[in-house]
PDB file of N, CA and C in Angstrom:
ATOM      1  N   UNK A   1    -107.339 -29.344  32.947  1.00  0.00           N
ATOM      2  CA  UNK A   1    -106.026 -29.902  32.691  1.00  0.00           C
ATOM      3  C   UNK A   1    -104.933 -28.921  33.112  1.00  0.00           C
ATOM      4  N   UNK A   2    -104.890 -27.810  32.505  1.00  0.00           N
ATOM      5  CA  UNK A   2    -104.200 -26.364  33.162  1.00  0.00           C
ATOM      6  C   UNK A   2    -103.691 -26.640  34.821  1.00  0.00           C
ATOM      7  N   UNK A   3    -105.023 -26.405  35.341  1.00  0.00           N
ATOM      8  CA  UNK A   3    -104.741 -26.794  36.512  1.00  0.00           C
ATOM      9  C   UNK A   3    -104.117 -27.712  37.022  1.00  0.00           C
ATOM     10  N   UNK A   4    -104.382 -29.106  37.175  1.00  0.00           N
ATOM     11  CA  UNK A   4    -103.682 -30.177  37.409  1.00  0.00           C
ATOM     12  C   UNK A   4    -101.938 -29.890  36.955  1.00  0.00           C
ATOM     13  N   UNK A   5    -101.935 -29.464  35.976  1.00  0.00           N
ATOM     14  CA  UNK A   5    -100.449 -29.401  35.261  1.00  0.00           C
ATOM     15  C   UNK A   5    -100.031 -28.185  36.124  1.00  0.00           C
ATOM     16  N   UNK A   6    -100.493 -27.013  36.821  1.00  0.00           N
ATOM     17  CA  UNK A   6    -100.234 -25.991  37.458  1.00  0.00           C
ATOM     18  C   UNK A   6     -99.715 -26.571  38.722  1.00  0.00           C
ATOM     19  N   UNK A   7    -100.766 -27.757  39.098  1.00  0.00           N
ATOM     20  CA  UNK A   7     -99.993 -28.269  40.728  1.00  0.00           C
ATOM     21  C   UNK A   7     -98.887 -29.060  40.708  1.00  0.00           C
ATOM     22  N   UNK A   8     -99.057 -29.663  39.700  1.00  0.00           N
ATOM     23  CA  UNK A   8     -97.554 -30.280  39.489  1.00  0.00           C
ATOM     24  C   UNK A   8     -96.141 -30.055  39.116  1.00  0.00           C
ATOM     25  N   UNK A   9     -96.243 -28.372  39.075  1.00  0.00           N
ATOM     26  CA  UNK A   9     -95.361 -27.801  38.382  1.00  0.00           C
ATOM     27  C   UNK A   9     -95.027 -26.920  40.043  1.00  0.00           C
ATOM     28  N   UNK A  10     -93.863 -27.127  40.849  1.00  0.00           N
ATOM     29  CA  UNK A  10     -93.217 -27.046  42.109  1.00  0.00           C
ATOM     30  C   UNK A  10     -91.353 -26.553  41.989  1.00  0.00           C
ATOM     31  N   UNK A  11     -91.346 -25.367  42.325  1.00  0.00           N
ATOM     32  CA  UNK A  11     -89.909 -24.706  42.576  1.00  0.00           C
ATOM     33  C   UNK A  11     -89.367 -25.259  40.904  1.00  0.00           C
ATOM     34  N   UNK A  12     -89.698 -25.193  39.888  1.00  0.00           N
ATOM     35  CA  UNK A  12     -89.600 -24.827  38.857  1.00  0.00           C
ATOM     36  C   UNK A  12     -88.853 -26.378  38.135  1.00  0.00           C
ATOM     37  N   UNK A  13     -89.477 -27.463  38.575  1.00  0.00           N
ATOM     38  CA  UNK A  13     -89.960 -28.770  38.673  1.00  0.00           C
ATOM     39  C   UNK A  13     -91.125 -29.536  38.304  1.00  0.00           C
ATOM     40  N   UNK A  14     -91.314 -30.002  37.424  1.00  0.00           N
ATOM     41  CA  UNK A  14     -92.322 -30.669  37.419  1.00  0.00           C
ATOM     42  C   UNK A  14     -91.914 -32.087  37.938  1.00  0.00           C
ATOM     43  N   UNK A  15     -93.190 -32.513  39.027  1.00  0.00           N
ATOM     44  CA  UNK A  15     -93.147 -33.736  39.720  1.00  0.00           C
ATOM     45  C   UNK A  15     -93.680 -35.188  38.685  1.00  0.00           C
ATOM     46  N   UNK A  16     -93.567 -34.949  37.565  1.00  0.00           N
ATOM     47  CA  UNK A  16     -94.255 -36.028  36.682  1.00  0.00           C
ATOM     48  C   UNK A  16     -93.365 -35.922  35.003  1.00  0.00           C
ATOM     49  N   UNK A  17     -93.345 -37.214  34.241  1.00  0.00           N
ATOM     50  CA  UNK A  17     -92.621 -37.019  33.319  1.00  0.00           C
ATOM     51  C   UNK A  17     -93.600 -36.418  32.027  1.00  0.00           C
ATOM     52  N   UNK A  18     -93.313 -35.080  31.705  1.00  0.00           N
ATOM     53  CA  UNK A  18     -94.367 -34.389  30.863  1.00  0.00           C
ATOM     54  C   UNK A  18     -93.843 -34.955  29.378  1.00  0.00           C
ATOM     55  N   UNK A  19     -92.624 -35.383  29.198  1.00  0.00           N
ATOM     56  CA  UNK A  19     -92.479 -35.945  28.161  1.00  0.00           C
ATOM     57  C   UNK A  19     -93.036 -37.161  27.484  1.00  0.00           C
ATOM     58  N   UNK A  20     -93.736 -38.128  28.253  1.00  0.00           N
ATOM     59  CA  UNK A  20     -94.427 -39.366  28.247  1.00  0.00           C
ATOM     60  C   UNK A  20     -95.775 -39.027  28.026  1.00  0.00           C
ATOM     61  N   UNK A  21     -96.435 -37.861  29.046  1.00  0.00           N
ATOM     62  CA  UNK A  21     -97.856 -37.194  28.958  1.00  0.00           C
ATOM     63  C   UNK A  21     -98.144 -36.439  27.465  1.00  0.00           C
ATOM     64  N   UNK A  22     -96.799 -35.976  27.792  1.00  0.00           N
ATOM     65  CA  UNK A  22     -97.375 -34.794  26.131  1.00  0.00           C
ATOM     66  C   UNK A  22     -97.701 -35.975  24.873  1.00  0.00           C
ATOM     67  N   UNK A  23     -96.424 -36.803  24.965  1.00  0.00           N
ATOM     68  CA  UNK A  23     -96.681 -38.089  24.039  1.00  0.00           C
ATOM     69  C   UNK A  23     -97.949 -39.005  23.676  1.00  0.00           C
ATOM     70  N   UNK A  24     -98.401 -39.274  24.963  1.00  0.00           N
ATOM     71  CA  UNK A  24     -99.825 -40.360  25.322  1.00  0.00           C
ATOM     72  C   UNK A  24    -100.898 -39.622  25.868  1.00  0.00           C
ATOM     73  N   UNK A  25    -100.771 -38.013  25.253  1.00  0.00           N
ATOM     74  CA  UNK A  25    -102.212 -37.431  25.683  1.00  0.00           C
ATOM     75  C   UNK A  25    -103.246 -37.725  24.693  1.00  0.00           C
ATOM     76  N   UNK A  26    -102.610 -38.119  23.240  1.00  0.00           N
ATOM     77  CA  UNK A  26    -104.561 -38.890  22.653  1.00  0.00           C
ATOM     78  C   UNK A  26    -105.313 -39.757  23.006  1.00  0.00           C
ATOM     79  N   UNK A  27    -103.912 -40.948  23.797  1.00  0.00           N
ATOM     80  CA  UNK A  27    -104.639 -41.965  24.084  1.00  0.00           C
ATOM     81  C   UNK A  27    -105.200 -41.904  25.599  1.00  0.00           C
ATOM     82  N   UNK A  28    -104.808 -40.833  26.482  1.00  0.00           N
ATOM     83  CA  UNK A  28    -105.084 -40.574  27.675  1.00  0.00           C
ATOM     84  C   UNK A  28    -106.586 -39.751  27.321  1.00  0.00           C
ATOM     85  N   UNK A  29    -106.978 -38.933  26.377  1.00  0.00           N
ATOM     86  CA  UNK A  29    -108.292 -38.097  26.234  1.00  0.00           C
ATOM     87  C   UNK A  29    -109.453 -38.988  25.585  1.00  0.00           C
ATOM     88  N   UNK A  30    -108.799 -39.963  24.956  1.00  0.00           N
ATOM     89  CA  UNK A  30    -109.700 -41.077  23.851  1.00  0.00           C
ATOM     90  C   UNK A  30    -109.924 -41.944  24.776  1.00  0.00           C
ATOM     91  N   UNK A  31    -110.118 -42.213  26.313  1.00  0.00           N
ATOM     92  CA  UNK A  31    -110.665 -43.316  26.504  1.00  0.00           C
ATOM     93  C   UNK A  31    -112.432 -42.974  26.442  1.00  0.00           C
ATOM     94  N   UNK A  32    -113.248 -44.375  26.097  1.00  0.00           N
ATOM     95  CA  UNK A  32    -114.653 -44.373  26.114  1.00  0.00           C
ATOM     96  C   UNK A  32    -115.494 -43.680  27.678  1.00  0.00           C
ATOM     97  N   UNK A  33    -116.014 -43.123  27.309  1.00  0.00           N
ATOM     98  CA  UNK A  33    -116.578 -43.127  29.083  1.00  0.00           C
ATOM     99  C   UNK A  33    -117.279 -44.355  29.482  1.00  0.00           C
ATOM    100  N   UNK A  34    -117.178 -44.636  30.428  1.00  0.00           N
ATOM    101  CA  UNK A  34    -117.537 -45.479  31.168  1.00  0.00           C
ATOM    102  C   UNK A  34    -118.880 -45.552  31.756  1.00  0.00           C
ATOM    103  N   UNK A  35    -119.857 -46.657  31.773  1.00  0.00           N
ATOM    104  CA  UNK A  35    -121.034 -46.428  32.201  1.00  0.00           C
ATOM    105  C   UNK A  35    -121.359 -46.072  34.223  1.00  0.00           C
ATOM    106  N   UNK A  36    -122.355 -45.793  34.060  1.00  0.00           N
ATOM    107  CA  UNK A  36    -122.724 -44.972  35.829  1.00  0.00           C
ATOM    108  C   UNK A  36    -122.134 -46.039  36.645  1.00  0.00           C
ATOM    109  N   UNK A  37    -121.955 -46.116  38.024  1.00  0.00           N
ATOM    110  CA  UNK A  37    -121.468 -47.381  38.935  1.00  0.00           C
ATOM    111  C   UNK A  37    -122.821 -46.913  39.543  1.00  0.00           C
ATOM    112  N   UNK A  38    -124.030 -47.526  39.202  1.00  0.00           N
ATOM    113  CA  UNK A  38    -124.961 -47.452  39.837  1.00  0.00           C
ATOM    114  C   UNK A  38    -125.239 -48.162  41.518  1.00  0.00           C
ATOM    115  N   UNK A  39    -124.247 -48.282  41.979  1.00  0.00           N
ATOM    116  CA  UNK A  39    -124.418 -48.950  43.501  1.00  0.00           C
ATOM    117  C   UNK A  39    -123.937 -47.690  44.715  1.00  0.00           C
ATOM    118  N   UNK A  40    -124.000 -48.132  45.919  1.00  0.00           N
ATOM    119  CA  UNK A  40    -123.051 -47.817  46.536  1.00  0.00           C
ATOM    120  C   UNK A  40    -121.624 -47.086  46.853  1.00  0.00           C
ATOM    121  N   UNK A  41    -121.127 -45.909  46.804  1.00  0.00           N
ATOM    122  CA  UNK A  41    -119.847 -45.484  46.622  1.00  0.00           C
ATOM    123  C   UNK A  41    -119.655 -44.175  48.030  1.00  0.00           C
ATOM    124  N   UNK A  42    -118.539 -44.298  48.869  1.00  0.00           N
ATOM    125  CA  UNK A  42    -118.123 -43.226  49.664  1.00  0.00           C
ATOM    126  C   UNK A  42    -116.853 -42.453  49.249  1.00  0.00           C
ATOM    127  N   UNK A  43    -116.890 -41.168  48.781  1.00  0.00           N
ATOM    128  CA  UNK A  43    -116.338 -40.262  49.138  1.00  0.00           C
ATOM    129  C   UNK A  43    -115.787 -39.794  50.272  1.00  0.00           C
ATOM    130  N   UNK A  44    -114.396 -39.527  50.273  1.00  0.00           N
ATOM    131  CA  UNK A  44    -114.082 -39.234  51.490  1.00  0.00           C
ATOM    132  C   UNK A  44    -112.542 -37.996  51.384  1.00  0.00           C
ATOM    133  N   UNK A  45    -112.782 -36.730  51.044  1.00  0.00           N
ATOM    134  CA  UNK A  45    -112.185 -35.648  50.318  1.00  0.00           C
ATOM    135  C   UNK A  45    -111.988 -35.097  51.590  1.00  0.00           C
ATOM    136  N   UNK A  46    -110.822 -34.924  51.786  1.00  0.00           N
ATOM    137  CA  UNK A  46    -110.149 -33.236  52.787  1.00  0.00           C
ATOM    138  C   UNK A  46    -110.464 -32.305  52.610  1.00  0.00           C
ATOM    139  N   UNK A  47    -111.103 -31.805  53.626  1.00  0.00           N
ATOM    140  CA  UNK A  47    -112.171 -30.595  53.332  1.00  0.00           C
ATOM    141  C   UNK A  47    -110.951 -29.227  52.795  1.00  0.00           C
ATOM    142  N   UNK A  48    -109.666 -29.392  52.737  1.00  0.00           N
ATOM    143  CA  UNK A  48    -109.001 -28.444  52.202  1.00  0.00           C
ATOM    144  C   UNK A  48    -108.416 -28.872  50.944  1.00  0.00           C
ATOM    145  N   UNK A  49    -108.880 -30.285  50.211  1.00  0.00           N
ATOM    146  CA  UNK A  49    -108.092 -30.526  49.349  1.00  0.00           C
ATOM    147  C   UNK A  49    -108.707 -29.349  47.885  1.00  0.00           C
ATOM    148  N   UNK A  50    -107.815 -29.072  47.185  1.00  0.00           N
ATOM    149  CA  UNK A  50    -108.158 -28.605  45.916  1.00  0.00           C
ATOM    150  C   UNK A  50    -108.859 -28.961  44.956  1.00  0.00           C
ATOM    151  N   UNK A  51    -108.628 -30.529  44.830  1.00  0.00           N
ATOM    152  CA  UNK A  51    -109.169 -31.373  43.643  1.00  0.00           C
ATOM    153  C   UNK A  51    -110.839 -31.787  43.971  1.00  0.00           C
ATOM    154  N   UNK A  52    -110.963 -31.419  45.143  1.00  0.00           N
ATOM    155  CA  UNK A  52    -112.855 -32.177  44.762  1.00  0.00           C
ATOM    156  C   UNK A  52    -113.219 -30.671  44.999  1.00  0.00           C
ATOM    157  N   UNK A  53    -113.856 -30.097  44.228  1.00  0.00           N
ATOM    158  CA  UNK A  53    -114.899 -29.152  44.516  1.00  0.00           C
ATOM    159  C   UNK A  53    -116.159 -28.955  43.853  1.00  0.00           C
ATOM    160  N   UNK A  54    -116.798 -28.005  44.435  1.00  0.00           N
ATOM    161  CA  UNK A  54    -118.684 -28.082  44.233  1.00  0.00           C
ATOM    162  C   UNK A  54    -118.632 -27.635  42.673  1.00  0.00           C
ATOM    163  N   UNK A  55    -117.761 -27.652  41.461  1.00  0.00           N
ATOM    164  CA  UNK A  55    -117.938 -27.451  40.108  1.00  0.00           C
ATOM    165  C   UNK A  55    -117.791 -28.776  39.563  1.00  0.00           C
ATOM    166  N   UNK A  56    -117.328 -29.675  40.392  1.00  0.00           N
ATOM    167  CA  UNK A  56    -117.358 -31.311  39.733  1.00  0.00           C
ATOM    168  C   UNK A  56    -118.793 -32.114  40.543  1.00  0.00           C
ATOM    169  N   UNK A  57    -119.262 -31.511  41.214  1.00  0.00           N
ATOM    170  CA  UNK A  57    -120.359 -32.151  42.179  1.00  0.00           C
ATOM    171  C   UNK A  57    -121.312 -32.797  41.080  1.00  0.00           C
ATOM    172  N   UNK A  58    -122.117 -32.277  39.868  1.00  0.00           N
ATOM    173  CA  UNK A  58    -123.124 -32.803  39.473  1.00  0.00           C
ATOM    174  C   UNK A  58    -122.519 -34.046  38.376  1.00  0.00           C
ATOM    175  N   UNK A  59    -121.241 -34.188  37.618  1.00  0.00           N
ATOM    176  CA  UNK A  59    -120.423 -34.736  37.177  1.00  0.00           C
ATOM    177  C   UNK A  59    -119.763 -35.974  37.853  1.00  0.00           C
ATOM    178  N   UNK A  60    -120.180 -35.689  39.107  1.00  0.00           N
ATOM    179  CA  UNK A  60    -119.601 -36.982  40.161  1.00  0.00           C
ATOM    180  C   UNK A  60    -120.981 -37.690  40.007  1.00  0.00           C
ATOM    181  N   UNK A  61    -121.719 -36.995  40.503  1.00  0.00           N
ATOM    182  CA  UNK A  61    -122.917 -37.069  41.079  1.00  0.00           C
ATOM    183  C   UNK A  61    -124.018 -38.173  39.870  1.00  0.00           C
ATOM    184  N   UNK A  62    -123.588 -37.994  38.566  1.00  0.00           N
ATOM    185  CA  UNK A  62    -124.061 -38.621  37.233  1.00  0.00           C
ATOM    186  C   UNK A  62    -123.246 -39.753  37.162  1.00  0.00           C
ATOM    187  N   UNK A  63    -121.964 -39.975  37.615  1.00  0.00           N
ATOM    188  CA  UNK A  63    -121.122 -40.952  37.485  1.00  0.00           C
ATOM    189  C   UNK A  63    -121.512 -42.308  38.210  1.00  0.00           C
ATOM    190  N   UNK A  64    -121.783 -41.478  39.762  1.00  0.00           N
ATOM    191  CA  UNK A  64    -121.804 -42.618  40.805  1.00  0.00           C
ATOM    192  C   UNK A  64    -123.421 -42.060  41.540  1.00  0.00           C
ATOM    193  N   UNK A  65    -124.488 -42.296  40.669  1.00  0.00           N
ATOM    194  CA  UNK A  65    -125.710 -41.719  41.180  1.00  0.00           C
ATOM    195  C   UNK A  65    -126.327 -41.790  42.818  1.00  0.00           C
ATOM    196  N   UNK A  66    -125.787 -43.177  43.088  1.00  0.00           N
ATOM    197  CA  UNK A  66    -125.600 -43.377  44.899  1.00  0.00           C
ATOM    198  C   UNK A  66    -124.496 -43.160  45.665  1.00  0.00           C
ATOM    199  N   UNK A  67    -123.778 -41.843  45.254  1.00  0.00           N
ATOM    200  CA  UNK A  67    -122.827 -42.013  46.231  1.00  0.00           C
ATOM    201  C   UNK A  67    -122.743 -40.974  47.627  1.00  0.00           C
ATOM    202  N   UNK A  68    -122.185 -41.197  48.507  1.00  0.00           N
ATOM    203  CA  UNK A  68    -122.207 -40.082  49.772  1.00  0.00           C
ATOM    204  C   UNK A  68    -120.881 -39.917  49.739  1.00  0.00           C
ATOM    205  N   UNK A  69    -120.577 -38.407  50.191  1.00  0.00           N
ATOM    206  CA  UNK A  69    -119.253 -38.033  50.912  1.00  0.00           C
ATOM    207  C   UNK A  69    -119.652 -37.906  51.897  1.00  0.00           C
ATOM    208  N   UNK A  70    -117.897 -38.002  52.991  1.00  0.00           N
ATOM    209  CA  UNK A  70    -117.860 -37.583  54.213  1.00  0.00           C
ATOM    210  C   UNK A  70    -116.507 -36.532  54.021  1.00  0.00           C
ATOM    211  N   UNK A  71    -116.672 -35.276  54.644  1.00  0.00           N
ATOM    212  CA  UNK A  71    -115.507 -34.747  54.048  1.00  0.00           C
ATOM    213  C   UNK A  71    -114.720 -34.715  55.855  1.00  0.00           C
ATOM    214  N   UNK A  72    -113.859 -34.565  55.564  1.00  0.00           N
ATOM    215  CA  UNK A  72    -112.743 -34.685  56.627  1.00  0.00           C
ATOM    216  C   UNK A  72    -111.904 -33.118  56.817  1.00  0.00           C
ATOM    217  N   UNK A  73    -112.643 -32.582  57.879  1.00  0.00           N
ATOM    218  CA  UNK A  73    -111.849 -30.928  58.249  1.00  0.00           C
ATOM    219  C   UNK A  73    -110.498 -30.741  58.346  1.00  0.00           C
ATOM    220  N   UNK A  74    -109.879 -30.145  58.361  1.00  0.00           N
ATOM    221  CA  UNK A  74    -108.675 -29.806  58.330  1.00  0.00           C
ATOM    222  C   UNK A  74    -107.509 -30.899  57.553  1.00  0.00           C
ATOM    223  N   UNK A  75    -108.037 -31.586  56.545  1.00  0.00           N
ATOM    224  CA  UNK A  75    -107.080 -32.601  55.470  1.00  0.00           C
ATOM    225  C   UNK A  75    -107.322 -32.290  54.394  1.00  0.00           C
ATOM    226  N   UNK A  76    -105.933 -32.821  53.888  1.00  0.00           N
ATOM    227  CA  UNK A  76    -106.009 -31.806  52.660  1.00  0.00           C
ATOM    228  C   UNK A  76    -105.845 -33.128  51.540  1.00  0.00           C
ATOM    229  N   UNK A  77    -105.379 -33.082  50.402  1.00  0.00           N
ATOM    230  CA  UNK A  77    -105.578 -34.045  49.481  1.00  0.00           C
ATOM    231  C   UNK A  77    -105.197 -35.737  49.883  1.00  0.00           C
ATOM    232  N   UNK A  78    -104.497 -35.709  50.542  1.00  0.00           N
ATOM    233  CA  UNK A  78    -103.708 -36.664  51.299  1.00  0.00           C
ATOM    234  C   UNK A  78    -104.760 -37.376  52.665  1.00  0.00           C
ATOM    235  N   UNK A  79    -105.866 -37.663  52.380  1.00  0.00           N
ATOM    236  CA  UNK A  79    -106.435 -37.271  53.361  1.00  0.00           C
ATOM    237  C   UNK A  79    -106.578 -38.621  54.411  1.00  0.00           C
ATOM    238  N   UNK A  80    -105.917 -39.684  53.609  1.00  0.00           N
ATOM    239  CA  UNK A  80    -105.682 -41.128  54.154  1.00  0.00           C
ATOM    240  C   UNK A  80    -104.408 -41.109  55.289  1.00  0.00           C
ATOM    241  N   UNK A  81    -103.755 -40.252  54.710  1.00  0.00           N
ATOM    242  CA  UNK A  81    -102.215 -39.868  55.169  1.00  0.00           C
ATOM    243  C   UNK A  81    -102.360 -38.946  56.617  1.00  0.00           C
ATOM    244  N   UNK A  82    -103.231 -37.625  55.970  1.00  0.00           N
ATOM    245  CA  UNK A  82    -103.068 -36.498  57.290  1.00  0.00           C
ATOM    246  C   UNK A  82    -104.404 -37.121  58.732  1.00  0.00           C
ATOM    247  N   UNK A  83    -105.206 -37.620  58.114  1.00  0.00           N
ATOM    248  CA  UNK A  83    -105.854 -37.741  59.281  1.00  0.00           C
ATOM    249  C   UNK A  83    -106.604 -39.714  59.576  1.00  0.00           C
ATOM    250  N   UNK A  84    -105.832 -40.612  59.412  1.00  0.00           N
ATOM    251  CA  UNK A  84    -106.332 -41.842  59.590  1.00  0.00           C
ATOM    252  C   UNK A  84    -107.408 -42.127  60.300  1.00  0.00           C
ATOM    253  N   UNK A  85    -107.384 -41.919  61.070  1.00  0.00           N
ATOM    254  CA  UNK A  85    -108.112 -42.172  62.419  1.00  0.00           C
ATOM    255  C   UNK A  85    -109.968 -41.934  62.127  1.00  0.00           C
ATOM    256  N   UNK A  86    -109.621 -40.393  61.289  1.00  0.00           N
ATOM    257  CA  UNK A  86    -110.941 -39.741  60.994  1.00  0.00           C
ATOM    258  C   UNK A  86    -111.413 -40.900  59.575  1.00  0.00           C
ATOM    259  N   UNK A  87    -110.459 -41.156  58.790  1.00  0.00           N
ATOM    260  CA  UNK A  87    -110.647 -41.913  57.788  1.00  0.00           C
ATOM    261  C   UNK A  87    -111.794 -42.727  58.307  1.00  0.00           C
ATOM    262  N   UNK A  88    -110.388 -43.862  59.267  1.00  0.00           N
ATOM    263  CA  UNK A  88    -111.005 -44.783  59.374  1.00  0.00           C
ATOM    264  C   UNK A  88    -112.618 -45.129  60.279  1.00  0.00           C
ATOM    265  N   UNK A  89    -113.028 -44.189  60.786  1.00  0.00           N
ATOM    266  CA  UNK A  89    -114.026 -43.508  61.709  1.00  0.00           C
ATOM    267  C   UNK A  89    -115.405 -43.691  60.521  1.00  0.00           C
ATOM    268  N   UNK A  90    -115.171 -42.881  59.046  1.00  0.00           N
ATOM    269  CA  UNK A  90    -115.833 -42.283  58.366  1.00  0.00           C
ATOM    270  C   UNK A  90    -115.807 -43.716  57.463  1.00  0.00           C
ATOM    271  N   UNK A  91    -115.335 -45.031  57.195  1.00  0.00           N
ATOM    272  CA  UNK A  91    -115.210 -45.681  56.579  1.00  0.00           C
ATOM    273  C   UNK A  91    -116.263 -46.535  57.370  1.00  0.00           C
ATOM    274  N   UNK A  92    -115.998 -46.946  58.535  1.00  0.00           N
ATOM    275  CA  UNK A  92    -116.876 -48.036  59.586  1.00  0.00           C
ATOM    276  C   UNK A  92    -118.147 -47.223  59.722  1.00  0.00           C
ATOM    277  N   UNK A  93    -118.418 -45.786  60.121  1.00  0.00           N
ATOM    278  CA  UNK A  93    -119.582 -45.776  60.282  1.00  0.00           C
ATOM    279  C   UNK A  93    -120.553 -45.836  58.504  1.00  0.00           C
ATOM    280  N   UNK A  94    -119.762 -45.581  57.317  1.00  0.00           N
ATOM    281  CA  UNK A  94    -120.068 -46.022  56.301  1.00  0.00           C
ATOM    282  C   UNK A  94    -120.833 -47.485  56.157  1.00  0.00           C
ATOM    283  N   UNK A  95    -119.897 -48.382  56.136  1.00  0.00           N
ATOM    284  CA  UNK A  95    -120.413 -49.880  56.215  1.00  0.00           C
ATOM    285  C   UNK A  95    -121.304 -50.205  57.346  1.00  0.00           C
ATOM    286  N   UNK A  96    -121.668 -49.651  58.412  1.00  0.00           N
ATOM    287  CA  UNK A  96    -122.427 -50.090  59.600  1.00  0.00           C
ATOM    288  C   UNK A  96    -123.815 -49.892  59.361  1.00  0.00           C
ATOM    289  N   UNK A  97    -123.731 -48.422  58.298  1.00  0.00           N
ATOM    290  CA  UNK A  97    -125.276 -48.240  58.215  1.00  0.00           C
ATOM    291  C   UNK A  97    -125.754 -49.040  57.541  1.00  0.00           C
TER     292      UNK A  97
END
């Protein structure tokens, strides 16, 4: 959580209303977990983004027990945004197989 709240916190700004969060953080920590999506699922993370890394891997990995990434080089969290093309590349050869 630290973290997340660390990236959002920019030239001495926070990009989000922390007054609403601080408010609705029981009901934001109290949701039920949710059972596995046992099917099918692609990943598709900017190989520079911050937010997916190999300490959430087995935690993903229990969530969505079939899923594959394709990671995308030089994109960073945005990764629909910085590199489409590769997206959309990594999406079709997804569904083809």
């Amino acid at each position: 959580m630290i973290q997340f709240l660390l990236k959002s916190f920019v030239d001495g700004e926070w990009r989000f209303n922390v007054p609403v969060l601080w408010d609705q953080y029981p009901h934001i920590v109290g949701w039920e977990k949710i059972p596995a999506w046992d099917h099918p699922a692609l990943f598709i993370p900017g190989g520079n983004s911050p937010y997916v890394s190999e300490q959430y891997r087995d935690d993903l990995l229990a969530q969505f027990p079939q899923a594959r990434a394709h990671v995308i080089a030089g994109a960073g969290h945005w990764v629909h945004a910085e590199k489409p093309d590769a997206v959309l590349r990594a999406i079709r050869r997804y569904l083809n197989d």
